[in-house]
C-alpha atoms as a PDB file:
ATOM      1  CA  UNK A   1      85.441 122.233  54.377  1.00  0.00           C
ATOM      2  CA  UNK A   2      89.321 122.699  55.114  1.00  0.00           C
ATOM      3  CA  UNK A   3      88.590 126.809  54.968  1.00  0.00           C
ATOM      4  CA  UNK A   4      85.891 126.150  57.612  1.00  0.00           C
ATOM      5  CA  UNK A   5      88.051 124.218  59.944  1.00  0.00           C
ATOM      6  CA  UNK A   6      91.268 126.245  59.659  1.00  0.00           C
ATOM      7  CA  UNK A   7      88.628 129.718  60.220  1.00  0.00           C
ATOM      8  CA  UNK A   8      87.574 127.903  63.369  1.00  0.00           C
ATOM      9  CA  UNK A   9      90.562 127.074  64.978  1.00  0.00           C
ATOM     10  CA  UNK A  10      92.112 130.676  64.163  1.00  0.00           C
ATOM     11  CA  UNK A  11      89.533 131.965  65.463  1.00  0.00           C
ATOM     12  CA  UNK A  12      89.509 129.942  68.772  1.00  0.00           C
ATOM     13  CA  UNK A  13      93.265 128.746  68.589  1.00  0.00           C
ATOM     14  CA  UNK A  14      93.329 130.574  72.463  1.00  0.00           C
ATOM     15  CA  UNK A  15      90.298 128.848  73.878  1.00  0.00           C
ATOM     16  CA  UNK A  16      91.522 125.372  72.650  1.00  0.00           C
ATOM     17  CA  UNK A  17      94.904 125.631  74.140  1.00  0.00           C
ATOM     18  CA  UNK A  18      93.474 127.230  77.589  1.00  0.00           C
ATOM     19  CA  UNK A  19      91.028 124.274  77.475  1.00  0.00           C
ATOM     20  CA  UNK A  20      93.828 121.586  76.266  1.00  0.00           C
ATOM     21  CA  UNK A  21      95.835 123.126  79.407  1.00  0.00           C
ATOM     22  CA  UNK A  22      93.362 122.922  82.174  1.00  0.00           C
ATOM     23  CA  UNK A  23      92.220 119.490  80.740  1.00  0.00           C
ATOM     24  CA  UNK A  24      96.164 118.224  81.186  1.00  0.00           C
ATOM     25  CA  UNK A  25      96.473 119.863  84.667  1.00  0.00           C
ATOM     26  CA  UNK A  26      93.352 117.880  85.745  1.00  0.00           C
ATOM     27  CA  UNK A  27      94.708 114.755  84.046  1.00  0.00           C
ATOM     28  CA  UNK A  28      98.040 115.274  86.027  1.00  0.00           C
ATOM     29  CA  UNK A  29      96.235 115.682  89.338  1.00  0.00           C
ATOM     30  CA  UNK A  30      94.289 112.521  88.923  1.00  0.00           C
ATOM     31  CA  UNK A  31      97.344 110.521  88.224  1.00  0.00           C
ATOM     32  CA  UNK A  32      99.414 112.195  90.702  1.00  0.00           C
ATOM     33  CA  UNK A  33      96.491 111.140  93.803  1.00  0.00           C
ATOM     34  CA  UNK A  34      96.332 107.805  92.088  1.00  0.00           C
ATOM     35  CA  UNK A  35     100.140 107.259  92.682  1.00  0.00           C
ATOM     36  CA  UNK A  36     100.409 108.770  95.933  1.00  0.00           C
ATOM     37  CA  UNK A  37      97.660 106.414  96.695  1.00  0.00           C
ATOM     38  CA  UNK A  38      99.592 103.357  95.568  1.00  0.00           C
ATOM     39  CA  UNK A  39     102.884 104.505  97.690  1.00  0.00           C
ATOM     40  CA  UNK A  40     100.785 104.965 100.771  1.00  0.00           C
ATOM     41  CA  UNK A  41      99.634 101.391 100.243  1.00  0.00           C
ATOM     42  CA  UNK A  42     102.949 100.089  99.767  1.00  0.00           C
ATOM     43  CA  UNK A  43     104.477 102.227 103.270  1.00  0.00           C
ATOM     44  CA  UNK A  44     101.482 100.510 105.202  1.00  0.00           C
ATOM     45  CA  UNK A  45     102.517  97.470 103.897  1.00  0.00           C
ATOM     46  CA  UNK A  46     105.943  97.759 104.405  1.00  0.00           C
ATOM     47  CA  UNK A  47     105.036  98.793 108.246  1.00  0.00           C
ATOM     48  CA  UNK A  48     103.035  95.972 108.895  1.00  0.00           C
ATOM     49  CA  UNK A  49     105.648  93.734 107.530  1.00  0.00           C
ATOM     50  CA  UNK A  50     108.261  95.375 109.634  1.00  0.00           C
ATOM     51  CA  UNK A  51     105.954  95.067 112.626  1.00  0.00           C
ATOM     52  CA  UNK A  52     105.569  91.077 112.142  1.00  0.00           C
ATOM     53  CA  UNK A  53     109.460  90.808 111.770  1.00  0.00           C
ATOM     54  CA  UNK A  54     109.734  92.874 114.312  1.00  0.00           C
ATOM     55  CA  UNK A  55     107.337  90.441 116.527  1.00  0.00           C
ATOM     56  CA  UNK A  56     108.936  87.066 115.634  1.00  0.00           C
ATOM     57  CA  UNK A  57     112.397  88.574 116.526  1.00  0.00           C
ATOM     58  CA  UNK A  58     111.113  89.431 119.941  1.00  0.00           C
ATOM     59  CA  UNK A  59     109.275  85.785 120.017  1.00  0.00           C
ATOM     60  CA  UNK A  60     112.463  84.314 119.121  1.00  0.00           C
ATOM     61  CA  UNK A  61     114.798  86.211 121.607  1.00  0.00           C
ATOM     62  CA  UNK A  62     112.633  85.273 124.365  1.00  0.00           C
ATOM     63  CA  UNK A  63     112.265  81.855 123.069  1.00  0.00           C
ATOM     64  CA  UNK A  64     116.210  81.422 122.979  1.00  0.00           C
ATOM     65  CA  UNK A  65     116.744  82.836 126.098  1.00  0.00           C
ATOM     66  CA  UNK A  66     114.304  80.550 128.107  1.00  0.00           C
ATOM     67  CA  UNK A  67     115.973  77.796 125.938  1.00  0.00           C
ATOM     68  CA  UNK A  68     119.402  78.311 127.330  1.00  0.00           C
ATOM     69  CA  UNK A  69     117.678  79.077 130.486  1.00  0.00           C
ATOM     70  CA  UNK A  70     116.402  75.445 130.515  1.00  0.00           C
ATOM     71  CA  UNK A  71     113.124  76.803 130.871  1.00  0.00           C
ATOM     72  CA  UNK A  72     111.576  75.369 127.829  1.00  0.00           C
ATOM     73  CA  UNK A  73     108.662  72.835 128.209  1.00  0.00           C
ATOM     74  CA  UNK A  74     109.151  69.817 126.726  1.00  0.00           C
ATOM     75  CA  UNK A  75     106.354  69.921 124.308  1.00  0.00           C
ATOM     76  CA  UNK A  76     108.882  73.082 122.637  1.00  0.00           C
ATOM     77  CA  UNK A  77     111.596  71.826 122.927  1.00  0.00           C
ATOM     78  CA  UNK A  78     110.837  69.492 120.490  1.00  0.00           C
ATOM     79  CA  UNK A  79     110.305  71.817 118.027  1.00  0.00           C
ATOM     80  CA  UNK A  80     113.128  74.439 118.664  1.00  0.00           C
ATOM     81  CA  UNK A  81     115.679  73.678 116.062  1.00  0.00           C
ATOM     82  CA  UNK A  82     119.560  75.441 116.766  1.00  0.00           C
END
């Protein structure tokens, strides 16, 4: 049985590693689009995070100016902590 096995694989010790290779290239492609995939989602996170920051800053800014503008209602005022 051992003679049969180690004929084989002499025999097709070239086709196995050309197969073993394409087989790992195909592997590493998959990965590499499945982590690519996962940073993209974490950039369009990170944008829409920095666009809501960015949104509440300009809230705020307008919101302090019309403060020290007196031009707050009082219903805000209220609310608007220093």
């Amino acid at each position: 049985m051992f003679s049969v096995l180690k004929q084989f694989f002499a025999a097709n010790a070239l086709r196995l590693m050309a197969l073993s290779a394409i087989l790992a290239t195909v592997a590493a492609v998959i990965f590499g689009a499945r982590q690519a995939g996962r940073s993209a989602e974490r950039v369009d996170n990170l944008t829409r995070q920095i666009k809501g920051v960015q949104r509440a800053e300009k809230i705020r800014r307008a919101v302090d100016g019309d403060y020290r503008a007196g031009r707050v209602p009082d219903g805000v005022r209220r609310f608007y902590i220093d």
